[in-house]
N, C-alpha and C. Protein backbone atom coordinates (compact mmCIF):
# COMPACT_ATOMS: atom_id res chain seq x y z
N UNK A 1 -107.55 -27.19 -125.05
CA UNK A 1 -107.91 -28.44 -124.44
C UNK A 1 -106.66 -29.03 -123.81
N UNK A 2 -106.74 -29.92 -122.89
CA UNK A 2 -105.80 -30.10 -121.90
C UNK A 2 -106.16 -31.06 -121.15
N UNK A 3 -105.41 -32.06 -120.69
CA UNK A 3 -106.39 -33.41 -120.27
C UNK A 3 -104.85 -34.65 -119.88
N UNK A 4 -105.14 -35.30 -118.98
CA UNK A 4 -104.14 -35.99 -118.48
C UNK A 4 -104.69 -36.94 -117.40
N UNK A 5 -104.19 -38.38 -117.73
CA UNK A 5 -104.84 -39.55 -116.61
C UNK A 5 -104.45 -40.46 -116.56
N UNK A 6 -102.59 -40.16 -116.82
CA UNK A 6 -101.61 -40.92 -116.78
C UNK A 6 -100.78 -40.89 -115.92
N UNK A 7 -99.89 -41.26 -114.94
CA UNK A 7 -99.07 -40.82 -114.24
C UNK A 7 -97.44 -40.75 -114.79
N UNK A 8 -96.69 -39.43 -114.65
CA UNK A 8 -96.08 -39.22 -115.39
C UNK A 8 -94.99 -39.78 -115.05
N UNK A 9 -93.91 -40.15 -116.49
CA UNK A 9 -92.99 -41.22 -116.01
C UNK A 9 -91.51 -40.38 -115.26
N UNK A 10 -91.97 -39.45 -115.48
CA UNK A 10 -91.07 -38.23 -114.59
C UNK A 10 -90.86 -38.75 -113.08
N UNK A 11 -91.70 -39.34 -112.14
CA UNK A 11 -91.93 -39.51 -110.96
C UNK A 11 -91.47 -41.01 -110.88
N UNK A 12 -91.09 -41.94 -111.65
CA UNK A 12 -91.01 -43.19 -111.46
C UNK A 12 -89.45 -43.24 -112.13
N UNK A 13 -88.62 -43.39 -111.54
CA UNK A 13 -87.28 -43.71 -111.58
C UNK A 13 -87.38 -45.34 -112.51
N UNK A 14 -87.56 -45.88 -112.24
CA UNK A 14 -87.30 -47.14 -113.34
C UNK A 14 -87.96 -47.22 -114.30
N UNK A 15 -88.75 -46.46 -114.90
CA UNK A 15 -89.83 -46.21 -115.98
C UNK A 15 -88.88 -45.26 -116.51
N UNK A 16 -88.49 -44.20 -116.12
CA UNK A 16 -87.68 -42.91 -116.37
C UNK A 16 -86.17 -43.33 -116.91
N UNK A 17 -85.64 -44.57 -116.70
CA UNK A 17 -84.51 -45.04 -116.83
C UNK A 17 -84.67 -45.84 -118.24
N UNK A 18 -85.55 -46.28 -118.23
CA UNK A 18 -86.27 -47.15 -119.51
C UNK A 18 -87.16 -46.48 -120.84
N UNK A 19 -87.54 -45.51 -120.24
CA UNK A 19 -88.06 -44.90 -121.07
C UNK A 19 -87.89 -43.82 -122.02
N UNK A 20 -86.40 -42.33 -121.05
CA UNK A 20 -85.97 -41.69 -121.73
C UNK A 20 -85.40 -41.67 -123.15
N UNK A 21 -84.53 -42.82 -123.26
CA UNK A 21 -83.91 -42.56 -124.61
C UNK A 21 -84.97 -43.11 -125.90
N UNK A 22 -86.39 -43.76 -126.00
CA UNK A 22 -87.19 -43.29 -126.49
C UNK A 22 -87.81 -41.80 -126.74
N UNK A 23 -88.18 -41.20 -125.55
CA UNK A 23 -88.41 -39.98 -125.57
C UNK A 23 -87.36 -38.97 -126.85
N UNK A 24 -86.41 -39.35 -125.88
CA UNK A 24 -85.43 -38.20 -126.53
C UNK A 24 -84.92 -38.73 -128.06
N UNK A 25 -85.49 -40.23 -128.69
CA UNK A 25 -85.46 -39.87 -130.07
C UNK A 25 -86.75 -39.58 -131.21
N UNK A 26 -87.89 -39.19 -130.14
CA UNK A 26 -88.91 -38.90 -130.73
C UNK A 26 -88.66 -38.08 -130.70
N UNK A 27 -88.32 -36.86 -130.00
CA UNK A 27 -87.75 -35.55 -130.54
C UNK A 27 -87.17 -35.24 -130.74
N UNK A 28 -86.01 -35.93 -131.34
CA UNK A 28 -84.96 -36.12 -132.59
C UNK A 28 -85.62 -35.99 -133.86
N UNK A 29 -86.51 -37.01 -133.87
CA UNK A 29 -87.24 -37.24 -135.00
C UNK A 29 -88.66 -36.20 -135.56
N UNK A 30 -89.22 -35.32 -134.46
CA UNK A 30 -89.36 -34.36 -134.52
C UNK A 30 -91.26 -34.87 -134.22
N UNK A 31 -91.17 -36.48 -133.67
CA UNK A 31 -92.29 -36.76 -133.38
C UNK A 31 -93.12 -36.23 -132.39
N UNK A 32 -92.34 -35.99 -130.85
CA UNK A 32 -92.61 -35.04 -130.23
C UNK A 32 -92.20 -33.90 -130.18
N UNK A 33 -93.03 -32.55 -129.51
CA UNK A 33 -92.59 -31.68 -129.93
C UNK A 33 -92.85 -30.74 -128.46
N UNK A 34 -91.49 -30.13 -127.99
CA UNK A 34 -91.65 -29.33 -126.56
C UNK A 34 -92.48 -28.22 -126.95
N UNK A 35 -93.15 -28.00 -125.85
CA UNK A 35 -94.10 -26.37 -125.82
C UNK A 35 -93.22 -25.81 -124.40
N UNK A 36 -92.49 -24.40 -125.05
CA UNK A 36 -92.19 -24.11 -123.96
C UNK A 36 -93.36 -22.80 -123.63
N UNK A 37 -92.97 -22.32 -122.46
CA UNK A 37 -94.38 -21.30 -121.57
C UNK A 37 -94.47 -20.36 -122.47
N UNK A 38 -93.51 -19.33 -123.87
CA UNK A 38 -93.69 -18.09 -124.01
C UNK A 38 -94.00 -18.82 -125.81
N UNK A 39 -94.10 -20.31 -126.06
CA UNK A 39 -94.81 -20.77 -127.08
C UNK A 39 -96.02 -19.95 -127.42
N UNK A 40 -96.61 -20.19 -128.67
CA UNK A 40 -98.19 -19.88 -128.54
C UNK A 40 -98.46 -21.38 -129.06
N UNK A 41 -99.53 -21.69 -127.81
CA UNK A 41 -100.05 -22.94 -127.45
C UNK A 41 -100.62 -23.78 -128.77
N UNK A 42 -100.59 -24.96 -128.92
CA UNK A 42 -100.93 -25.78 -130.05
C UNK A 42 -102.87 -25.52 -129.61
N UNK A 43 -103.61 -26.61 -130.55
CA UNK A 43 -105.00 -26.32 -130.36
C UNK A 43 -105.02 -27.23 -128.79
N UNK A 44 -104.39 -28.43 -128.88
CA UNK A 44 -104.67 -29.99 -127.99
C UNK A 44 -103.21 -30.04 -127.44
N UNK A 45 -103.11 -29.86 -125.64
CA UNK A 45 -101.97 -30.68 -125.62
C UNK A 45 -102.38 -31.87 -124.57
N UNK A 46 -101.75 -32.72 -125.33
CA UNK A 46 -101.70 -34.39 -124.48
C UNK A 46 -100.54 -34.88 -123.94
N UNK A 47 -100.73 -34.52 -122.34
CA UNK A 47 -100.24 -35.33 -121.61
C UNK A 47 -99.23 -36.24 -121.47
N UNK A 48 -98.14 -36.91 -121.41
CA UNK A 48 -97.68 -38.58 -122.20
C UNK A 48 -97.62 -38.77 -120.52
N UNK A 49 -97.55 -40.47 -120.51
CA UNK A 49 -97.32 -40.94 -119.24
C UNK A 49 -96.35 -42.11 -119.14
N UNK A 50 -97.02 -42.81 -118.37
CA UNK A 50 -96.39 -44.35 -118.27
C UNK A 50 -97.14 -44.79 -117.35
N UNK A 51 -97.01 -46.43 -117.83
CA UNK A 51 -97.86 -47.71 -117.20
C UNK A 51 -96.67 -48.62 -117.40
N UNK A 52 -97.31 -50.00 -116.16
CA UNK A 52 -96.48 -50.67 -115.94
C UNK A 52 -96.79 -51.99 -116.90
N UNK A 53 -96.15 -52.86 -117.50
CA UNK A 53 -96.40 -53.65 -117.60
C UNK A 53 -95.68 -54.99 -117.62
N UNK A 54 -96.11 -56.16 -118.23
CA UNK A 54 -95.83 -57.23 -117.39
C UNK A 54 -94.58 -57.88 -118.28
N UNK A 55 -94.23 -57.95 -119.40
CA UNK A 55 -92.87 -57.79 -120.19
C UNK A 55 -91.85 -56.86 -119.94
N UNK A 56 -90.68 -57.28 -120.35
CA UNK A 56 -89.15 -56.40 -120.98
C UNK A 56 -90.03 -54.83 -121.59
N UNK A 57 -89.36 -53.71 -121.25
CA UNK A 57 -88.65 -53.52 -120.01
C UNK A 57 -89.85 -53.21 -119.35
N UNK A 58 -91.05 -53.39 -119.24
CA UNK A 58 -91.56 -53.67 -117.58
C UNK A 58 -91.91 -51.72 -117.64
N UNK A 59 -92.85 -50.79 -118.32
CA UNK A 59 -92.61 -49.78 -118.62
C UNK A 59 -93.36 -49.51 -120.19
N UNK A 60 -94.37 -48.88 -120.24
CA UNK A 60 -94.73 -48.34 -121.48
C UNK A 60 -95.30 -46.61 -121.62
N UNK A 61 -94.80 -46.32 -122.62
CA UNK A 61 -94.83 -44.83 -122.27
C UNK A 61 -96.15 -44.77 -123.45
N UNK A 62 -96.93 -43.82 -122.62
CA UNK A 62 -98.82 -43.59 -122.98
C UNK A 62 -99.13 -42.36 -123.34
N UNK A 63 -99.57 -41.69 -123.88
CA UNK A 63 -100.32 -40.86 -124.16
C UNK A 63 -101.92 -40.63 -124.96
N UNK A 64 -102.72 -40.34 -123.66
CA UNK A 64 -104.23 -40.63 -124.20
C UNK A 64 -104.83 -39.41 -124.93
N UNK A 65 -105.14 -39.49 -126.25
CA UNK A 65 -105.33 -38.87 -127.73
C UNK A 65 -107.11 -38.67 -127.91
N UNK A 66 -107.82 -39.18 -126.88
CA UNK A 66 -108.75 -39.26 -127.08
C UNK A 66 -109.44 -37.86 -127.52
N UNK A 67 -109.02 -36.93 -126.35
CA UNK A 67 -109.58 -35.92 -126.72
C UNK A 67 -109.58 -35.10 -128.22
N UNK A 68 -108.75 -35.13 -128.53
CA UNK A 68 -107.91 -34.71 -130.02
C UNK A 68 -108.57 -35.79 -131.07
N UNK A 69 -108.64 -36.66 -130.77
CA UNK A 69 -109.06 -37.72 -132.18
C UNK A 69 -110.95 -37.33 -132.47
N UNK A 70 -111.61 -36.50 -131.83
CA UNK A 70 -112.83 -36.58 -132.37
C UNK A 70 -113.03 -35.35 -133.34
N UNK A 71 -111.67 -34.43 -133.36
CA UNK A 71 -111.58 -33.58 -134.21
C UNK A 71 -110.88 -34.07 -135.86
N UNK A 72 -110.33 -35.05 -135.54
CA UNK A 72 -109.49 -36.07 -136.92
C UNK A 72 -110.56 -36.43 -137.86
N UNK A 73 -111.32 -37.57 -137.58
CA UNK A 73 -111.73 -38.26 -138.53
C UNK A 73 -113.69 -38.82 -137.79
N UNK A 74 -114.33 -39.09 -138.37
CA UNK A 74 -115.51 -39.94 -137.51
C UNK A 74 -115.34 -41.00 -137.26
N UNK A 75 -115.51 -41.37 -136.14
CA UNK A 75 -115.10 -42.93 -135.95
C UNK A 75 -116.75 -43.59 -135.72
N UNK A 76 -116.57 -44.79 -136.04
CA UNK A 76 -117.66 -45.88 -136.36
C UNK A 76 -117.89 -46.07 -135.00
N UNK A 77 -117.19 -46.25 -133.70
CA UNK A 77 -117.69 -46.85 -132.58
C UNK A 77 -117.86 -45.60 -132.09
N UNK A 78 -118.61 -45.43 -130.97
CA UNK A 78 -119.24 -44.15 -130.00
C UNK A 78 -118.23 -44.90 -129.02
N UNK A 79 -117.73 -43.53 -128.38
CA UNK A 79 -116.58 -43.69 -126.94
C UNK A 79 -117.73 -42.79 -126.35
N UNK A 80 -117.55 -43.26 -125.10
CA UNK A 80 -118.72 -42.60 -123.86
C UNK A 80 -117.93 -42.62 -122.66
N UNK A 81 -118.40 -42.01 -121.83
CA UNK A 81 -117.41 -41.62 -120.88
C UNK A 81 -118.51 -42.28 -119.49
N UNK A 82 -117.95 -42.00 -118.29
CA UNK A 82 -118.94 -42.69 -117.21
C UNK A 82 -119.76 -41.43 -116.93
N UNK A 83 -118.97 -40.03 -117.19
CA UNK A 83 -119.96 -38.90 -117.16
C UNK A 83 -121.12 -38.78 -118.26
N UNK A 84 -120.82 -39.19 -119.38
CA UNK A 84 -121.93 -39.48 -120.08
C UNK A 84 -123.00 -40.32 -119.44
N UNK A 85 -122.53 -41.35 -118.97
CA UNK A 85 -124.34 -42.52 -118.62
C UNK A 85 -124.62 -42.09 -117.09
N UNK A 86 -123.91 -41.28 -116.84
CA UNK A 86 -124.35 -40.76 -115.09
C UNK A 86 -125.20 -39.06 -115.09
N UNK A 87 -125.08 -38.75 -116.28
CA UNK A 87 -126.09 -37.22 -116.49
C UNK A 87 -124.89 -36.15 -116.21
């Protein structure tokens, strides 16, 4: 599974300036974790991105889990998609 609908903060220079040294101590910390090409692939990989927002520093780094979380636990609310109520 494989899925992405973030725009990546790779492409945005002031997001990228703000955001790296987070990055790079989540995988310090061993929170994230690189897949390189000759890896054998995890089950789910997700995407991370960035969005803008309206506070310090102006920059939040995203990654949407959705796909992966219906294999975790049952959740009480139903998530539906617009492809769901359109057939």
């Amino acid at each position: 599974m494989e899925a992405t609908n973030h725009p990546s903060f790779e492409t945005n220079q002031a997001a990228k300036a703000v955001l790296t040294p987070g990055v790079v101590a989540w995988f310090d910390s061993r929170v994230l974790e690189y897949i390189r090409r000759h890896h054998r692939l995890p089950q789910a990989v997700l995407a991370s991105g960035s969005v803008s927002k309206a506070s310090p520093p102006w920059h939040r780094f995203v990654s949407d889990c959705r796909l992966a979380n219906v294999f975790a636990v049952a959740w009480r609310v139903k998530c539906i998609t617009v492809a769901d109520i359109t057939g």
